[in-house]
N, C-alpha and C. Protein backbone atom coordinates (compact mmCIF):
# COMPACT_ATOMS: atom_id res chain seq x y z
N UNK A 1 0.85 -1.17 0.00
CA UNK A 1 0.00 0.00 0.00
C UNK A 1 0.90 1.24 0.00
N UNK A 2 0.61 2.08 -0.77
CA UNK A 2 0.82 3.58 -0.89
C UNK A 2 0.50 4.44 0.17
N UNK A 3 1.29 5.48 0.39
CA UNK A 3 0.85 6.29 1.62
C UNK A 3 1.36 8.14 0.54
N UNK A 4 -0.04 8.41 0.29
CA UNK A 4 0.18 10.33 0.09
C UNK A 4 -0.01 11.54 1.20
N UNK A 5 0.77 11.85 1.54
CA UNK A 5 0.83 12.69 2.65
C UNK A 5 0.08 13.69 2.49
N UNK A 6 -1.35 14.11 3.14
CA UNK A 6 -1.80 15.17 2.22
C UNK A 6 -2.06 16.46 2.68
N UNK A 7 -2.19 17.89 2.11
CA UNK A 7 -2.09 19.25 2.53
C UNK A 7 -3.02 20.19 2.85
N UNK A 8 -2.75 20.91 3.48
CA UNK A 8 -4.33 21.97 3.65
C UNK A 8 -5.52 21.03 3.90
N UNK A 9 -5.70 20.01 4.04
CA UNK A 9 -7.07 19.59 4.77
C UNK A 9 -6.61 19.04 6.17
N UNK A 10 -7.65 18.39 6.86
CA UNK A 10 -7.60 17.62 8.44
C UNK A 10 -7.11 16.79 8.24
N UNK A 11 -7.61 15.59 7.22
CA UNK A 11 -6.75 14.29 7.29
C UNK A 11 -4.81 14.52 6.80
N UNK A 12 -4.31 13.61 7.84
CA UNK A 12 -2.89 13.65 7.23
C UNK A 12 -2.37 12.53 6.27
N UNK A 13 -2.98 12.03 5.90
CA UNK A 13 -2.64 11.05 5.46
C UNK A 13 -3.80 9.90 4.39
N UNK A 14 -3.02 9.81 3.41
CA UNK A 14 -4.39 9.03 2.44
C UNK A 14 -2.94 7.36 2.11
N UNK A 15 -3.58 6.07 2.47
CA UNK A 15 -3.15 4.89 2.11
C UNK A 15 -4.26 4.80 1.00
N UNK A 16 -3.57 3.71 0.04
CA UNK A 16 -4.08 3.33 -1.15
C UNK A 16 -3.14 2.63 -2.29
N UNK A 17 -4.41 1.93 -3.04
CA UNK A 17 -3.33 0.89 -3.65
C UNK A 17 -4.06 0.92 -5.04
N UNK A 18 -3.29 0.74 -6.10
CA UNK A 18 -3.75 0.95 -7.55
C UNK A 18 -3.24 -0.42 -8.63
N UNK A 19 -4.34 -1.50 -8.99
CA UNK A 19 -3.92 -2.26 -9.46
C UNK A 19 -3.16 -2.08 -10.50
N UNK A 20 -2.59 -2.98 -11.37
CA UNK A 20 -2.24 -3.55 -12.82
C UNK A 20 -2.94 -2.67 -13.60
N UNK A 21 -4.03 -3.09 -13.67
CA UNK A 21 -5.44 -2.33 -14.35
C UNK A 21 -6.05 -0.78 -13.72
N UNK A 22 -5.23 0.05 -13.12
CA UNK A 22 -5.55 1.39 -12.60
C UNK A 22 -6.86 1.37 -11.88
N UNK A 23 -6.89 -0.11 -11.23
CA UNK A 23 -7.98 0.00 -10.50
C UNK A 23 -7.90 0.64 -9.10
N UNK A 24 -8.25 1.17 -8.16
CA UNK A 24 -8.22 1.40 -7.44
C UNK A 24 -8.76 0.41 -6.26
N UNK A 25 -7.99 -0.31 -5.58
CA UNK A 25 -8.45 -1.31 -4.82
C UNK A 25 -8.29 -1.30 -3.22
N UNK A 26 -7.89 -0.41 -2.72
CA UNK A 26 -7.61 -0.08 -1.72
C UNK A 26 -7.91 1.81 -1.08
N UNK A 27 -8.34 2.20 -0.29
CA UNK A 27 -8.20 3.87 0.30
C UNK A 27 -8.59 3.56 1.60
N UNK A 28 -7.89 4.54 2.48
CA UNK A 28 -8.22 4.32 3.97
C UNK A 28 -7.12 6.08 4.13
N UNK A 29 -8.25 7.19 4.83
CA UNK A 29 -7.84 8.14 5.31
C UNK A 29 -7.40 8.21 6.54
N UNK A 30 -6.09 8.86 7.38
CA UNK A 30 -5.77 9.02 8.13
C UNK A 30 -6.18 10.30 8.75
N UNK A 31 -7.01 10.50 9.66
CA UNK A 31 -7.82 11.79 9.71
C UNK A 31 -8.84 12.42 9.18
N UNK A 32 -9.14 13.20 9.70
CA UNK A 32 -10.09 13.88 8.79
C UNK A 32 -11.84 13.83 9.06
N UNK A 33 -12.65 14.33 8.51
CA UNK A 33 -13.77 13.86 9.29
C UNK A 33 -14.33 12.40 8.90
N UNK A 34 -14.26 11.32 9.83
CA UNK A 34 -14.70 9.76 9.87
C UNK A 34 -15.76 9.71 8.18
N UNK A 35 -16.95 9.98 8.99
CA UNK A 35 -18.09 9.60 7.88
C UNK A 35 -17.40 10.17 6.67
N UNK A 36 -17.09 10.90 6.43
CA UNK A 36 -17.00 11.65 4.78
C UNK A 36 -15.98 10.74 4.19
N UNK A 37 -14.60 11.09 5.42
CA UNK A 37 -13.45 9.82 4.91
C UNK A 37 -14.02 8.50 4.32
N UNK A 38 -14.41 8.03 5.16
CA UNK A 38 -14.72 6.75 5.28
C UNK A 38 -15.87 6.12 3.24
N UNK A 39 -16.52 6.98 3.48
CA UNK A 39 -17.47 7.45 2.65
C UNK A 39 -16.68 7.56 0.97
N UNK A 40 -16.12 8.51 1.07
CA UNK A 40 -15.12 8.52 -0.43
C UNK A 40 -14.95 7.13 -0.32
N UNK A 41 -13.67 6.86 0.65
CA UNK A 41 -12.97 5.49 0.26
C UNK A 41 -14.03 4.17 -0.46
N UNK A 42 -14.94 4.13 0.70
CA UNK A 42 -15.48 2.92 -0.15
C UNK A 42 -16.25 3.02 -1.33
N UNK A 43 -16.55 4.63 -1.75
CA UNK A 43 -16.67 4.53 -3.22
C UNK A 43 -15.66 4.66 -4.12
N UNK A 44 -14.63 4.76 -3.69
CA UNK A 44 -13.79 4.85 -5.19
C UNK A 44 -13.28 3.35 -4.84
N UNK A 45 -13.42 2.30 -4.06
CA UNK A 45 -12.76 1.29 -4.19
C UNK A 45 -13.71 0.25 -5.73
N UNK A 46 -12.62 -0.05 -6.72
CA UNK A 46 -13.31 -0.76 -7.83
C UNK A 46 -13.77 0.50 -8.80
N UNK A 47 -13.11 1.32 -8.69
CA UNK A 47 -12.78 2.00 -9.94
C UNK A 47 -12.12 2.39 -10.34
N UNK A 48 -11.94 3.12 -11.43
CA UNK A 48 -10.53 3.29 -12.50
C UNK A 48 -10.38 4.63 -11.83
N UNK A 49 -8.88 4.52 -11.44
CA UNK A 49 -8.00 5.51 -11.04
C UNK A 49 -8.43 7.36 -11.66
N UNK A 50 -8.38 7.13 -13.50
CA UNK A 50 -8.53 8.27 -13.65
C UNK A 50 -10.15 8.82 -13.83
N UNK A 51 -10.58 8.05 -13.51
CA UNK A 51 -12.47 7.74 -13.19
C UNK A 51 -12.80 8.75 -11.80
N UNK A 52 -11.92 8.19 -10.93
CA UNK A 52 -11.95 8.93 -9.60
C UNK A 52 -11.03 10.12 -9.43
N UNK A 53 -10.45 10.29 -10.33
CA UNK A 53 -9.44 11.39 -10.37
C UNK A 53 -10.77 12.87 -11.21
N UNK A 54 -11.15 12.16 -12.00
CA UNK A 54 -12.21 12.99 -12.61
C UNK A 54 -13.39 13.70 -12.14
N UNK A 55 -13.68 12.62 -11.12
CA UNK A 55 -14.65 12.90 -9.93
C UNK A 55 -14.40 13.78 -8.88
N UNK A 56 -13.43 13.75 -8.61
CA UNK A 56 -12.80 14.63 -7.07
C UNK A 56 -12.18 15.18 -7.40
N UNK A 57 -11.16 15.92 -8.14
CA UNK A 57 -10.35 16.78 -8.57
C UNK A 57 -11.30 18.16 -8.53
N UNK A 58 -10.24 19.29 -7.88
CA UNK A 58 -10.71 20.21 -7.76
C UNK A 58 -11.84 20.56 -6.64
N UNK A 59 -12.22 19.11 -5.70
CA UNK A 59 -13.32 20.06 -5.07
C UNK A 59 -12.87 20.30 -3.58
N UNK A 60 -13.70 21.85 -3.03
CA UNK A 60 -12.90 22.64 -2.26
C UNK A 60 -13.70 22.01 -0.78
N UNK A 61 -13.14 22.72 0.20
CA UNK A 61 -13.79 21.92 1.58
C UNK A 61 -13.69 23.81 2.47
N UNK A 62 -14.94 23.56 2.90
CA UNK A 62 -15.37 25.02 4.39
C UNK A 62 -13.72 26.39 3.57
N UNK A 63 -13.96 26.35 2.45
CA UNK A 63 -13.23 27.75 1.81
C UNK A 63 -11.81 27.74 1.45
N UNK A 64 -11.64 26.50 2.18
CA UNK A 64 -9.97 26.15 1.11
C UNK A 64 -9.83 25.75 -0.29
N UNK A 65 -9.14 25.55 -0.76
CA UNK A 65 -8.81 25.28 -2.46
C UNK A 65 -8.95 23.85 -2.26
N UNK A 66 -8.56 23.02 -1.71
CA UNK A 66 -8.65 21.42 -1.51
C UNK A 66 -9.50 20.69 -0.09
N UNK A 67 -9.70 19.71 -1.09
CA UNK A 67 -10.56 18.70 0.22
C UNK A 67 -9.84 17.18 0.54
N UNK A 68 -10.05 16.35 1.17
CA UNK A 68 -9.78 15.29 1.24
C UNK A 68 -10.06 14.44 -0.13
N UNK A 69 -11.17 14.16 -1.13
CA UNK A 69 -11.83 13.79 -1.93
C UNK A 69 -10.11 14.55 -3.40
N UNK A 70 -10.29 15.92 -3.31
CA UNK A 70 -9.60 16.46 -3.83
C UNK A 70 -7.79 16.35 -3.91
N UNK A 71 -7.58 15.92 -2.51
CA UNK A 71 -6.20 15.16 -2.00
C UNK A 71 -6.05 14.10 -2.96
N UNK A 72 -7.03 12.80 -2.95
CA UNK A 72 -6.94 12.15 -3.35
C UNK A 72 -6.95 11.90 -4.33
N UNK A 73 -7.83 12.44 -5.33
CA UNK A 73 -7.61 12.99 -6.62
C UNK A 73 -6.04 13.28 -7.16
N UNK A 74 -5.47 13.67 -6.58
CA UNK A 74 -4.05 14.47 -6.79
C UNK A 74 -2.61 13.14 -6.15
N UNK A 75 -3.39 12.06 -5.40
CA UNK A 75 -2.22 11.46 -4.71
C UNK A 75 -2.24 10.00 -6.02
N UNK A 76 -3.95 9.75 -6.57
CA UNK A 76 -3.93 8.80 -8.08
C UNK A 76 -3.48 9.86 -9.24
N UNK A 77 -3.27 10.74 -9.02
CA UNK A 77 -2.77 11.45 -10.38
C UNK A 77 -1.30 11.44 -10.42
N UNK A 78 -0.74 11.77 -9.29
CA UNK A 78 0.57 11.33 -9.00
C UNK A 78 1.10 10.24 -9.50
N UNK A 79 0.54 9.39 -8.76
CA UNK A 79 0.10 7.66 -9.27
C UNK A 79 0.21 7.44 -10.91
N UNK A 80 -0.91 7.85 -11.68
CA UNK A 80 -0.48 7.17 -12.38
C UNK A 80 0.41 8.13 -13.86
N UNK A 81 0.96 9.35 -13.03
CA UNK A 81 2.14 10.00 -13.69
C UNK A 81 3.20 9.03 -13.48
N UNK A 82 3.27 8.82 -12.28
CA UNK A 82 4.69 8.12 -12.26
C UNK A 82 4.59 6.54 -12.61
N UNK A 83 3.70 5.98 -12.71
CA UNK A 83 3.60 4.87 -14.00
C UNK A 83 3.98 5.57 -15.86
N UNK A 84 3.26 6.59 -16.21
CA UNK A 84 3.53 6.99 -17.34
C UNK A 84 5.14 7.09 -17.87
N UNK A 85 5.98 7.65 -16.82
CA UNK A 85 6.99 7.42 -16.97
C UNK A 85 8.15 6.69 -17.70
């Protein structure tokens, strides 16, 4: 499992794992508010990486530029830049 350290929101921390197939098969937030955390993760588990990158990218949380949802977005984009490689 992957660990993205993540910024400007509550949670510190996003684990996650991205198959063969850019599936996304794994998320578990470290922080942050429970239900919502909790909530993303088990929907993006069993979908395509840039599926969920499409979905959550860009969205903001109580007036900051990023959210947890939005973290994550940015920690599979990372992801699968550095596969492109």
């Amino acid at each position: 499992m992957k660990t993205y350290y993540t910024q400007g929101t509550c949670s510190q921390a996003i684990h996650y794992e991205v198959d063969d197939n850019q599936i996304v098969t794994a998320c578990e937030f470290v922080g942050g508010c429970p239900g919502n955390t909790q909530a993303v993760a088990r929907l993006v588990i069993g979908k395509k990486a840039q599926d969920v990158i499409n979905m959550l990218k860009g969205i903001p949380c109580g007036g900051k530029a990023t959210s947890c949802p939005d973290q994550l977005a940015r920690a599979l984009q990372s992801e699968l830049n550095a596969r492109a490689s």
